[in-house]
N, C-alpha and C. Protein backbone atom coordinates (compact mmCIF):
# COMPACT_ATOMS: atom_id res chain seq x y z
N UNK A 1 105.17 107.64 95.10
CA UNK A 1 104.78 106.40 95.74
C UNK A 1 104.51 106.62 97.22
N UNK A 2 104.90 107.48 97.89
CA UNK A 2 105.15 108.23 99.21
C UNK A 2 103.95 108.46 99.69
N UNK A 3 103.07 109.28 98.39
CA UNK A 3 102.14 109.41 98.60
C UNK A 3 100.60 108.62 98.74
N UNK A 4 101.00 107.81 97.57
CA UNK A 4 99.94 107.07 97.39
C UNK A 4 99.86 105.49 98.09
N UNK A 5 100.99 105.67 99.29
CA UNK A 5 101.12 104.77 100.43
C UNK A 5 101.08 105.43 101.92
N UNK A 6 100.72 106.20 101.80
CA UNK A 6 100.39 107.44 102.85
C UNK A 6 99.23 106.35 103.79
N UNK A 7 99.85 106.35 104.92
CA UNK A 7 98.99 105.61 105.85
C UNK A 7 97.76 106.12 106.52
N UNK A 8 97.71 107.60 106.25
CA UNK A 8 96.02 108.16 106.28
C UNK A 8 95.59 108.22 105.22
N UNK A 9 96.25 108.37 103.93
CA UNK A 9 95.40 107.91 102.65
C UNK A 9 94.88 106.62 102.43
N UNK A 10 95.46 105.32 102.83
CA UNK A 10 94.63 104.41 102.52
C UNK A 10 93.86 104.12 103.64
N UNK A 11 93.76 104.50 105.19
CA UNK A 11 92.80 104.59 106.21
C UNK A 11 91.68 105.43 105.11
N UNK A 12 91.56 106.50 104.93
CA UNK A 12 90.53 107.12 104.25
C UNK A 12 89.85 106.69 102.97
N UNK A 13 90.91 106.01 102.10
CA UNK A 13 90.56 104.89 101.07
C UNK A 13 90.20 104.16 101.18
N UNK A 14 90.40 102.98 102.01
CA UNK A 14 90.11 101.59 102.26
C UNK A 14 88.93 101.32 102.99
N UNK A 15 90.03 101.81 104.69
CA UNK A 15 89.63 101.23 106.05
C UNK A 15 87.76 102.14 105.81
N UNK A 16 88.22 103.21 105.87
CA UNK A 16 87.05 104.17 106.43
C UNK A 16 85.26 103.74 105.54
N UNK A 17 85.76 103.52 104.05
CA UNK A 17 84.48 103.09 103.74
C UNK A 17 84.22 101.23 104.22
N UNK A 18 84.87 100.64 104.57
CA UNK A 18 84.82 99.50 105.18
C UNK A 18 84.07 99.45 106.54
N UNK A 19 84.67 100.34 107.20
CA UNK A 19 84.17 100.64 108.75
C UNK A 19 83.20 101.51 108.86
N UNK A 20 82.43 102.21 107.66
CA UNK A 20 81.10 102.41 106.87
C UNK A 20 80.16 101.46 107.24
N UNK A 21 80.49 100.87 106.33
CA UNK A 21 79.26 99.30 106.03
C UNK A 21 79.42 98.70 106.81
N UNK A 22 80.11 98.49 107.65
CA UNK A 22 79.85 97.62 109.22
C UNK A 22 78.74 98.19 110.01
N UNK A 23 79.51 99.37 110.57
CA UNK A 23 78.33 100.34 111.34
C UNK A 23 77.31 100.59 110.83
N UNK A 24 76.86 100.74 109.62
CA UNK A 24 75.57 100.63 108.94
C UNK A 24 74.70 99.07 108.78
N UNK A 25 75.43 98.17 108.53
CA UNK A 25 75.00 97.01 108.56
C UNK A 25 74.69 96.32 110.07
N UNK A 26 75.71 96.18 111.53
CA UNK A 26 75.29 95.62 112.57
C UNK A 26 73.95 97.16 112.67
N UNK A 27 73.85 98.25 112.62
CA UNK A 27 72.43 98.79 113.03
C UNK A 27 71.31 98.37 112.80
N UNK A 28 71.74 98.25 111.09
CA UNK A 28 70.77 97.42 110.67
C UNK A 28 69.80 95.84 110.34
N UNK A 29 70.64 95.19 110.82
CA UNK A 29 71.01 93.56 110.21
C UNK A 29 70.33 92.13 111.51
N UNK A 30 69.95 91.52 111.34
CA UNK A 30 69.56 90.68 111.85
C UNK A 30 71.07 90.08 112.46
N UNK A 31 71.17 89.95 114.07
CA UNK A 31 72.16 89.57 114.51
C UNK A 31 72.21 88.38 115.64
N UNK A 32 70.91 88.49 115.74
CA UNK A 32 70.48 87.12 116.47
C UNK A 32 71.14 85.98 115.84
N UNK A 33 72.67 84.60 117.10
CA UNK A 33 72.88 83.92 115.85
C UNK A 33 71.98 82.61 115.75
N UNK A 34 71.59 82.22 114.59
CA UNK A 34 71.13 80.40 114.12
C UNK A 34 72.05 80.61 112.69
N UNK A 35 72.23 79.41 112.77
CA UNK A 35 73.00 78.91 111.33
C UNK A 35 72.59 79.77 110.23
N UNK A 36 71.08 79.72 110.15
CA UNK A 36 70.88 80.54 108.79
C UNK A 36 71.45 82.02 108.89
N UNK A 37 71.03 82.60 110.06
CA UNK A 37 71.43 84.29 110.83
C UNK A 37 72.56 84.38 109.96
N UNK A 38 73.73 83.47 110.14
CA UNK A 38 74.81 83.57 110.69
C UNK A 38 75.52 83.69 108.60
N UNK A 39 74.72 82.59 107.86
CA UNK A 39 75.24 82.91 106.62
C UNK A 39 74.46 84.08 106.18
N UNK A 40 73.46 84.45 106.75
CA UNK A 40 72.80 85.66 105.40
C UNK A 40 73.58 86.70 105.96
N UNK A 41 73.77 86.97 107.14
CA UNK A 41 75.14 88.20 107.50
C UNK A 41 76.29 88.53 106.98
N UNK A 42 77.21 87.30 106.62
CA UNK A 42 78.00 87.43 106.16
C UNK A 42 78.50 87.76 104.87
N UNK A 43 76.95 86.68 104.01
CA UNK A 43 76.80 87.17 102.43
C UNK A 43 76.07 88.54 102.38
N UNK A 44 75.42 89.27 102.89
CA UNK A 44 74.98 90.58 102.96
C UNK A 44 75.68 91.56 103.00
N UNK A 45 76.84 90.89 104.18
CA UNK A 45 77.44 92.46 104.48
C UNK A 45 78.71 92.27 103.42
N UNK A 46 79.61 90.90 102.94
CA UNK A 46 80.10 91.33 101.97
C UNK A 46 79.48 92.06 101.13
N UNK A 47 78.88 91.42 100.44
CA UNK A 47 77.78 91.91 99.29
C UNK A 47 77.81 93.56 99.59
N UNK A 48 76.97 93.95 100.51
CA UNK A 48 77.84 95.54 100.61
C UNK A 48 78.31 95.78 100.34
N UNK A 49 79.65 95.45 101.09
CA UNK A 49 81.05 95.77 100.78
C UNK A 49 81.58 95.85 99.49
N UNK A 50 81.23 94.51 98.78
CA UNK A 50 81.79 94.67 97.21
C UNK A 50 81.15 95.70 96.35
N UNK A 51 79.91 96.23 96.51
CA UNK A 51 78.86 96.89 95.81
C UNK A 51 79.37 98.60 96.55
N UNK A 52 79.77 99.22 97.36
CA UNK A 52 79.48 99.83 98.07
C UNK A 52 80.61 100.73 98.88
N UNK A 53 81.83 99.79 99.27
CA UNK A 53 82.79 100.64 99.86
C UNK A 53 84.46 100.00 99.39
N UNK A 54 84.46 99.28 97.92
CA UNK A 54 85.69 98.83 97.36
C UNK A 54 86.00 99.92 96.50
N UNK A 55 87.11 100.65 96.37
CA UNK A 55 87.62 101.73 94.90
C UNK A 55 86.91 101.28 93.93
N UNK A 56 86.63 99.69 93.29
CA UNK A 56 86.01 99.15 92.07
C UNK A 56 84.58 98.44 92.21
N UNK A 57 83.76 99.40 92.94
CA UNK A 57 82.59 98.51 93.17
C UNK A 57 82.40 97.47 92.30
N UNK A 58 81.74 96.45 92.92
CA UNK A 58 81.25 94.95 91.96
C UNK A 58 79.78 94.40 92.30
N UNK A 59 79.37 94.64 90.69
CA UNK A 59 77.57 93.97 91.83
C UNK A 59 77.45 92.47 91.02
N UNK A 60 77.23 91.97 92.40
CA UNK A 60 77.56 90.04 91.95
C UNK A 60 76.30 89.66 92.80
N UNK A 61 76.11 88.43 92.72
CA UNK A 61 74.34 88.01 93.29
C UNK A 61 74.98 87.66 95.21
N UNK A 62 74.26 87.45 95.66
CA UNK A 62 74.34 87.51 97.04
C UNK A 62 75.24 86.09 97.43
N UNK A 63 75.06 84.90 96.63
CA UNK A 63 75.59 83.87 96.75
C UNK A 63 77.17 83.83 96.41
N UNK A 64 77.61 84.71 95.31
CA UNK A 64 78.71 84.67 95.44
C UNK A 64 79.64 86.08 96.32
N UNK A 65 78.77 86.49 96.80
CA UNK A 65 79.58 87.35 97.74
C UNK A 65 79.43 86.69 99.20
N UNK A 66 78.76 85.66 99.39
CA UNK A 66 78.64 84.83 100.76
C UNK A 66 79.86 83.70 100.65
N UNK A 67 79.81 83.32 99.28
CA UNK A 67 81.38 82.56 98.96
C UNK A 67 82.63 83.41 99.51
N UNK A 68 82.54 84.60 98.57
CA UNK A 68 83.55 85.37 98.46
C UNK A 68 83.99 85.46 100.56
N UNK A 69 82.65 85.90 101.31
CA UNK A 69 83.21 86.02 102.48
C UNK A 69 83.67 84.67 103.16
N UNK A 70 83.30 83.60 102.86
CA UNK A 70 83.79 82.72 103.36
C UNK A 70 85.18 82.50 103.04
N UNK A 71 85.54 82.68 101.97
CA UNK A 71 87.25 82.58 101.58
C UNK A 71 87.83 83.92 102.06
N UNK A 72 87.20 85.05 102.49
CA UNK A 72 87.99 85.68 103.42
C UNK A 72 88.12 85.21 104.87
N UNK A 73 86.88 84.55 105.49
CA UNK A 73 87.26 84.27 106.38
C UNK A 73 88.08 82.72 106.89
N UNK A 74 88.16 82.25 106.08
CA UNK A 74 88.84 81.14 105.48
C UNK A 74 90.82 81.49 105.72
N UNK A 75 90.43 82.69 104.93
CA UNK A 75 92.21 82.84 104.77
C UNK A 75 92.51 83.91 105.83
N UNK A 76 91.99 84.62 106.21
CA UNK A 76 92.24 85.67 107.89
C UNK A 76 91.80 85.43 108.87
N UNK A 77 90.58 84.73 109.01
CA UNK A 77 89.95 85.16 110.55
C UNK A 77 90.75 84.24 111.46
N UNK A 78 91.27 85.13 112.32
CA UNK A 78 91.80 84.70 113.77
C UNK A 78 90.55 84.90 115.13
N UNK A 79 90.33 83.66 115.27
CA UNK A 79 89.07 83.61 116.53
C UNK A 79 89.31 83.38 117.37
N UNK A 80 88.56 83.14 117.90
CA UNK A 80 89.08 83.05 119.64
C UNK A 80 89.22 81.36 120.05
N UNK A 81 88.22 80.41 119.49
CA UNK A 81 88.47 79.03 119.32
C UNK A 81 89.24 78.61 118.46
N UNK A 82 89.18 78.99 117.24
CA UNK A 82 90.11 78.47 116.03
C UNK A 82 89.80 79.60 114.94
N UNK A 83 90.91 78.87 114.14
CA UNK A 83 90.73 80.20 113.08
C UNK A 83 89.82 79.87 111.80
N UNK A 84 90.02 80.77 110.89
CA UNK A 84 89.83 80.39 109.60
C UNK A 84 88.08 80.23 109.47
N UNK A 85 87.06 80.14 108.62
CA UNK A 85 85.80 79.77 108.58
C UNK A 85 85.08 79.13 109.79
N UNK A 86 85.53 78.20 110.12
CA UNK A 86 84.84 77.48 111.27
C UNK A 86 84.88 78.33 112.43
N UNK A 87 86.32 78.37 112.90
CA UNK A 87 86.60 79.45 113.67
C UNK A 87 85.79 81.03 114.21
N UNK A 88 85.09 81.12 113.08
CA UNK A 88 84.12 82.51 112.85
C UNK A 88 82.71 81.94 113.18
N UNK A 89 82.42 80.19 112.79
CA UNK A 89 81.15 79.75 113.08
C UNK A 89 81.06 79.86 114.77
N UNK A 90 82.49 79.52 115.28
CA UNK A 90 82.35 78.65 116.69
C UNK A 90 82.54 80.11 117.24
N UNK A 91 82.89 81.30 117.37
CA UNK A 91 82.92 82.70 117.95
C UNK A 91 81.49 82.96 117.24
N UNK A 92 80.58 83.03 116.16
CA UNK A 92 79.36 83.66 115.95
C UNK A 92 78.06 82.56 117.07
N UNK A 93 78.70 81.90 117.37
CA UNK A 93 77.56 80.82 118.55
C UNK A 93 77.72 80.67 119.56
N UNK A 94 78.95 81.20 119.58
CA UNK A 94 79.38 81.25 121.46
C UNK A 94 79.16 82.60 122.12
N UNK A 95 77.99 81.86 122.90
CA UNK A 95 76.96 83.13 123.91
C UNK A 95 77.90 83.68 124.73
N UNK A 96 78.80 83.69 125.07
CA UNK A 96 80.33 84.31 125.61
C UNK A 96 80.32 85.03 125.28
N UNK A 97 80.52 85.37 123.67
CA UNK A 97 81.02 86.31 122.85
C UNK A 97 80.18 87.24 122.19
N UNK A 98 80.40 88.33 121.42
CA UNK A 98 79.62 89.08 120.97
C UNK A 98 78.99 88.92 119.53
N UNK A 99 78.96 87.32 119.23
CA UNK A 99 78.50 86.57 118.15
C UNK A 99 78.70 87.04 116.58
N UNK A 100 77.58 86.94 116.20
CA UNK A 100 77.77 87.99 114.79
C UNK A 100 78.62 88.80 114.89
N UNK A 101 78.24 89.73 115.00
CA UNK A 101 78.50 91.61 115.03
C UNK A 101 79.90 91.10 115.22
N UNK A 102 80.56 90.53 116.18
CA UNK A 102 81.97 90.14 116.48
C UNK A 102 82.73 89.82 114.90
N UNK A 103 82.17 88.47 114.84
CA UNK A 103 82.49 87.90 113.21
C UNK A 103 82.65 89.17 111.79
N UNK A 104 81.35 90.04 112.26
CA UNK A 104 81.33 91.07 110.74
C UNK A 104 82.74 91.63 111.22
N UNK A 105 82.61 92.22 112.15
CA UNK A 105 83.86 93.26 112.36
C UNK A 105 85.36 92.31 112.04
N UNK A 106 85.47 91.33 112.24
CA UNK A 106 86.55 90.60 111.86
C UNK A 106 86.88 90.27 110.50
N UNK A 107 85.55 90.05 109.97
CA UNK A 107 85.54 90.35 108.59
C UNK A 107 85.70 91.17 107.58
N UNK A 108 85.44 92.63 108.50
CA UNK A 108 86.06 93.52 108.25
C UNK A 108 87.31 93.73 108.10
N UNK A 109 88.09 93.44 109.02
CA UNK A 109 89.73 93.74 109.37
C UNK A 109 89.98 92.73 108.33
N UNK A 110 89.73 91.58 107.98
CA UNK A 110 90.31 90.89 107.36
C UNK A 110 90.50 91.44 105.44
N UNK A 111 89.26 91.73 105.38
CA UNK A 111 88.85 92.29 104.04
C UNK A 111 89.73 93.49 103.90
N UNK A 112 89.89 94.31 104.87
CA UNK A 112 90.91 95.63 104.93
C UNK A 112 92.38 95.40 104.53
N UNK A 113 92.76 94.37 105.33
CA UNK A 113 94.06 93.49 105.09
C UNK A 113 94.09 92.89 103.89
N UNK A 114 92.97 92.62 103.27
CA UNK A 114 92.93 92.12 101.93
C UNK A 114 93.03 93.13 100.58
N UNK A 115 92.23 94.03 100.81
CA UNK A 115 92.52 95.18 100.07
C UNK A 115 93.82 95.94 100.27
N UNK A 116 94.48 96.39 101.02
CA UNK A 116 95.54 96.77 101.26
C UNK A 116 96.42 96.17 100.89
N UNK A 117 96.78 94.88 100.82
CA UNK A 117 97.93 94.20 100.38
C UNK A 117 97.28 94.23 98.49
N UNK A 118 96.12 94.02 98.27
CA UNK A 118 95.86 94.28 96.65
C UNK A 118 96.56 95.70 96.13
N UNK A 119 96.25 96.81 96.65
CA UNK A 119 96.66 98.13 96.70
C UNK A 119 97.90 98.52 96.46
N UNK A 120 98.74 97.50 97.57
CA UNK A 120 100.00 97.73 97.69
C UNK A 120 100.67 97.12 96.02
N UNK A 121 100.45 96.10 95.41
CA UNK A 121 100.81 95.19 94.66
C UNK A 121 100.27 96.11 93.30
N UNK A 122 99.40 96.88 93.62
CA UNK A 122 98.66 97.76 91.95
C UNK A 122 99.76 98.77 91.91
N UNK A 123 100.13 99.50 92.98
CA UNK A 123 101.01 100.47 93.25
C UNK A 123 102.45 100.02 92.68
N UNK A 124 102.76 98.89 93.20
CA UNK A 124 103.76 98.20 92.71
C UNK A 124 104.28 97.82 91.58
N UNK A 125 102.53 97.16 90.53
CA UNK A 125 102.88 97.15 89.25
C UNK A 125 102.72 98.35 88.16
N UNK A 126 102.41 99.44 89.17
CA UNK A 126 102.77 100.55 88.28
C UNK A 126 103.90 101.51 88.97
N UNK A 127 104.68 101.46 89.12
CA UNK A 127 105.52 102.85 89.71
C UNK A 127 106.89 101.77 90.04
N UNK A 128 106.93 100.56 90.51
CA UNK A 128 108.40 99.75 90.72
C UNK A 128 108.21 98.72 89.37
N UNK A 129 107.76 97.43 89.59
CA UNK A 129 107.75 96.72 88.09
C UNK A 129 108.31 97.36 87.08
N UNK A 130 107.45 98.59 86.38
CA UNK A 130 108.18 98.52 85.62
C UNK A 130 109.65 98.74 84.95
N UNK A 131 110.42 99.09 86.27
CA UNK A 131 111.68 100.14 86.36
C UNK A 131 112.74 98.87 86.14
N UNK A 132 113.39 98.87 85.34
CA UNK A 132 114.67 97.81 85.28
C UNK A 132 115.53 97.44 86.89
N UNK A 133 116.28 96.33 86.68
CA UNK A 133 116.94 95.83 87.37
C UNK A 133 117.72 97.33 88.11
N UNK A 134 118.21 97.99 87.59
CA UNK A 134 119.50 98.60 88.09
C UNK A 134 118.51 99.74 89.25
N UNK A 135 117.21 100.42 88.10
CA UNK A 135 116.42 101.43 89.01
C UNK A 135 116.10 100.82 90.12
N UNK A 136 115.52 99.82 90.20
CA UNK A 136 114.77 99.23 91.70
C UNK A 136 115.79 99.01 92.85
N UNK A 137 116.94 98.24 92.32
CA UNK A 137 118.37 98.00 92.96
C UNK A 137 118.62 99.88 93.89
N UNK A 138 118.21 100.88 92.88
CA UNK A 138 119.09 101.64 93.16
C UNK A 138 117.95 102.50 94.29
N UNK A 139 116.56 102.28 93.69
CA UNK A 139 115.30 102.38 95.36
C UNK A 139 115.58 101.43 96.08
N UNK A 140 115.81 100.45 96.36
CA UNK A 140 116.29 99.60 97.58
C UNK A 140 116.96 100.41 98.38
N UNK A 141 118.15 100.45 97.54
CA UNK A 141 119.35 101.02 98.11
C UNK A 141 119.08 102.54 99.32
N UNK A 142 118.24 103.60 98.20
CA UNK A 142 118.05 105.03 99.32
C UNK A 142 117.21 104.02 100.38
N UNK A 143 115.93 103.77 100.14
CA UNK A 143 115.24 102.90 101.23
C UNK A 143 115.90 102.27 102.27
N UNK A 144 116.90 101.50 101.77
CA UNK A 144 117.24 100.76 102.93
C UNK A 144 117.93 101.24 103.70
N UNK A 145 118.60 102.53 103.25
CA UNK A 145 119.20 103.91 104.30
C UNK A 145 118.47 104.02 104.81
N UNK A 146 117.14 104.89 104.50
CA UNK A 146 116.30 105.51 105.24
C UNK A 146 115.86 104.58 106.55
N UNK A 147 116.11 103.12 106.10
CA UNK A 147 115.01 102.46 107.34
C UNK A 147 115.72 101.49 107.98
N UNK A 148 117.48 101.48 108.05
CA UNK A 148 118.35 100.00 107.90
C UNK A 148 118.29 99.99 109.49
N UNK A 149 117.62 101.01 110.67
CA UNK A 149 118.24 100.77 111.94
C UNK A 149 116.83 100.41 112.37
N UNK A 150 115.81 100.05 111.83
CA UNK A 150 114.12 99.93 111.85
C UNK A 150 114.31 98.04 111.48
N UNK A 151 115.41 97.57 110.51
CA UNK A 151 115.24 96.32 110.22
C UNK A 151 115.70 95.12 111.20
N UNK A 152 115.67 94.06 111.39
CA UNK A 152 115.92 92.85 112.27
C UNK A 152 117.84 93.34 112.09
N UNK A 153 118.25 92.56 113.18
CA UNK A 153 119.82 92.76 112.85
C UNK A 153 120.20 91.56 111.46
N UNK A 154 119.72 91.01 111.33
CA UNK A 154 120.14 90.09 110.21
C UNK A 154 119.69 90.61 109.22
N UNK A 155 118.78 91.39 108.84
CA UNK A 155 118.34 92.60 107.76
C UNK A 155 119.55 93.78 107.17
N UNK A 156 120.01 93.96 108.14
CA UNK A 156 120.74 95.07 107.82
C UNK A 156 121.75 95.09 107.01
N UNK A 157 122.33 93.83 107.14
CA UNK A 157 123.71 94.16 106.48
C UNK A 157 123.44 93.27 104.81
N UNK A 158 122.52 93.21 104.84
CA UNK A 158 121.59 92.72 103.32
C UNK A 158 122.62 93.82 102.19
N UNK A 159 122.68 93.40 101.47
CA UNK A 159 122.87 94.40 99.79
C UNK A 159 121.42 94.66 99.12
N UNK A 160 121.63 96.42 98.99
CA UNK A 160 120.29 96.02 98.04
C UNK A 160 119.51 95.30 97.10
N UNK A 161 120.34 94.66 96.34
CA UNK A 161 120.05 93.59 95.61
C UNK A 161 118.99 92.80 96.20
N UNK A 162 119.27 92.60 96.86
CA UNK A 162 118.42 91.66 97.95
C UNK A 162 116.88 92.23 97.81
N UNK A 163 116.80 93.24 98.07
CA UNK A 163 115.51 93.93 98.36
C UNK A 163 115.04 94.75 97.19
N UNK A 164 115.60 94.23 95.69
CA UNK A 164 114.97 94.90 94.57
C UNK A 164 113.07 94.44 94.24
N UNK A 165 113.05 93.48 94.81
CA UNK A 165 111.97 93.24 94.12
C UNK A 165 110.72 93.44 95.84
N UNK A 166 111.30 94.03 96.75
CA UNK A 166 110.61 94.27 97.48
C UNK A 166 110.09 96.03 97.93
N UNK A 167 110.81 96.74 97.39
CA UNK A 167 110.61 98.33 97.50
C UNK A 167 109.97 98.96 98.03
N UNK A 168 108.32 98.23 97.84
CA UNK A 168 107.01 98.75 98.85
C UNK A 168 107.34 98.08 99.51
N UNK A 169 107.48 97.16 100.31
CA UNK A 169 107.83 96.64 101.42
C UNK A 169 108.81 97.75 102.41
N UNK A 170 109.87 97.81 101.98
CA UNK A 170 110.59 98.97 102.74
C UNK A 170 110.18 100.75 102.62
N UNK A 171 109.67 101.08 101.72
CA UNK A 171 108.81 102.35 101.69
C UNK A 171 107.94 101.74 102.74
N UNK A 172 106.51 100.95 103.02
CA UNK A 172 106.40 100.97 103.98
C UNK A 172 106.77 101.40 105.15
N UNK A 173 107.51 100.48 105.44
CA UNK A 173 108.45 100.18 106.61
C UNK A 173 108.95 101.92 107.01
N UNK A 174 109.63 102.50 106.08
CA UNK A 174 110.20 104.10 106.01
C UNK A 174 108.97 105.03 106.27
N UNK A 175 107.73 104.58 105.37
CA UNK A 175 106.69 105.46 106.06
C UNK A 175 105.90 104.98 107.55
N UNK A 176 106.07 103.71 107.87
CA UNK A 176 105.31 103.88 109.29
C UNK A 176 106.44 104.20 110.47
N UNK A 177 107.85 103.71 109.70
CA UNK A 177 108.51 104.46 111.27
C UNK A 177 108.72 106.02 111.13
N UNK A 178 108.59 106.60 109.88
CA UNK A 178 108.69 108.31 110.63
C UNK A 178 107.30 108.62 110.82
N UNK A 179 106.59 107.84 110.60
CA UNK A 179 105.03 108.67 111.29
C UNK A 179 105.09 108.42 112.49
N UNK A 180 105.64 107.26 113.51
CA UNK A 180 106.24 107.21 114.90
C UNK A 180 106.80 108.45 115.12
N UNK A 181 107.64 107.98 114.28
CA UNK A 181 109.19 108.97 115.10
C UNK A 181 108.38 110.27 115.07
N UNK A 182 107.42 111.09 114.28
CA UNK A 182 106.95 112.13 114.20
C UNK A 182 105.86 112.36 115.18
N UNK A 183 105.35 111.14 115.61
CA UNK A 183 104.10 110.84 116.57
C UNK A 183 104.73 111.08 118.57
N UNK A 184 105.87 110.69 118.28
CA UNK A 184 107.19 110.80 119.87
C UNK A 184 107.61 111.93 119.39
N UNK A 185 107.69 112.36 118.46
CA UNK A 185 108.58 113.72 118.54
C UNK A 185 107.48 114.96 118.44
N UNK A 186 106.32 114.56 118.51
CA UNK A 186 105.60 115.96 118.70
C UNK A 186 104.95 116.34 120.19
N UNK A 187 105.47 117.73 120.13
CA UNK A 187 104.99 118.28 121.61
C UNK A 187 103.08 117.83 121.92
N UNK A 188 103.40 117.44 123.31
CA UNK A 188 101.91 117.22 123.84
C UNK A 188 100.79 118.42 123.78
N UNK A 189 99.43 118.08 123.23
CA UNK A 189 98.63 118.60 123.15
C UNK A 189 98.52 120.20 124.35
N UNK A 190 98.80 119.70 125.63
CA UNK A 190 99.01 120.59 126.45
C UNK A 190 100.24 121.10 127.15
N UNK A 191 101.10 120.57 126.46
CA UNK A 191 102.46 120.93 127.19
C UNK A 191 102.72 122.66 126.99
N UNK A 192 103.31 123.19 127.93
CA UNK A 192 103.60 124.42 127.86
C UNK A 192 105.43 124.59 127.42
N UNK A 193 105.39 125.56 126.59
CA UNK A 193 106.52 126.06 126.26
C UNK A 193 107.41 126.84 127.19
């Protein structure tokens, strides 16, 4: 599981063909915004995306991948006026901002965040789910060693029990703080011995 939550494996899984089709799409893409600009971008560059840089490509007509991005940006986008769909209208029209191109890339992060938490949950229903009460209890348990001085103080003194049905959650947690701790604990590029 260690592995296949490896935080440069799913950068190279996920993020990287995501941050693909962006950079290929603002090169390419009409970014000037008007209302219309502003939906054929969004249904396009999903549409990409689903066709193009998901583990399960999906080829669906352009209309429902312009849906599809609107309920991503619906349920993630944090803007600079407001959030959520509108939020992405009122940052893609405000000459302030870096309009479109701004919006795709947010759409991006959001879609990344979306896949990743899918990922996490496939991982989940194969390798924890199916393990009885006592196995998961008893991965909590090493986990929450590995990571109990990383948790809130009201976390800590939890029983594993508590955290059976969360496992990737704390594997997480265990793999991004020793990639820190390994990131502070390695000698500088130029430091001399």
């Amino acid at each position: 599981m260690a592995a296949l939550l490896d935080e440069d494996r799913m950068r190279q899984e996920i993020d990287q063909p995501i941050d693909d089709a962006l950079e290929e799409f603002v090169q390419g893409g009409e970014l000037a915004y008007s209302h219309g600009a502003f939906h054929r971008a969004i249904g396009s560059f999903m549409h990409a995306i689903l066709e193009k840089a998901l583990p399960c490509p999906r080829v669906v007509p352009i209309s429902q991948a312009h849906d599809e991005a609107v309920a991503v940006l619906e349920e993630g986008y944090l803007g600079t006026h407001a959030n959520g769909f509108y939020g992405a209208v009122m940052d893609a029209a405000d000459p302030s901002q870096a309009g479109i191109p701004l919006v795709l890339a947010r759409l991006a992060e959001s879609t990344k965040r979306r896949q990743r938490r899918t990922y996490v949950r496939c991982v989940a229903a194969r390798h924890v789910d199916p393990g009885d009460w006592r196995t998961r209890c008893a991965m909590a348990e090493l986990l929450l060693e590995r990571c109990r001085e990383w948790l809130p103080p009201e976390m800590q003194s939890c029983p594993p029990e508590q955290f059976a049905d969360d496992v990737c959650d704390l594997l997480l947690i265990d793999l991004g703080t020793n990639a820190q701790v390994q990131r502070v604990a390695a000698p500088a590029p130029n430091a001399s011995l």
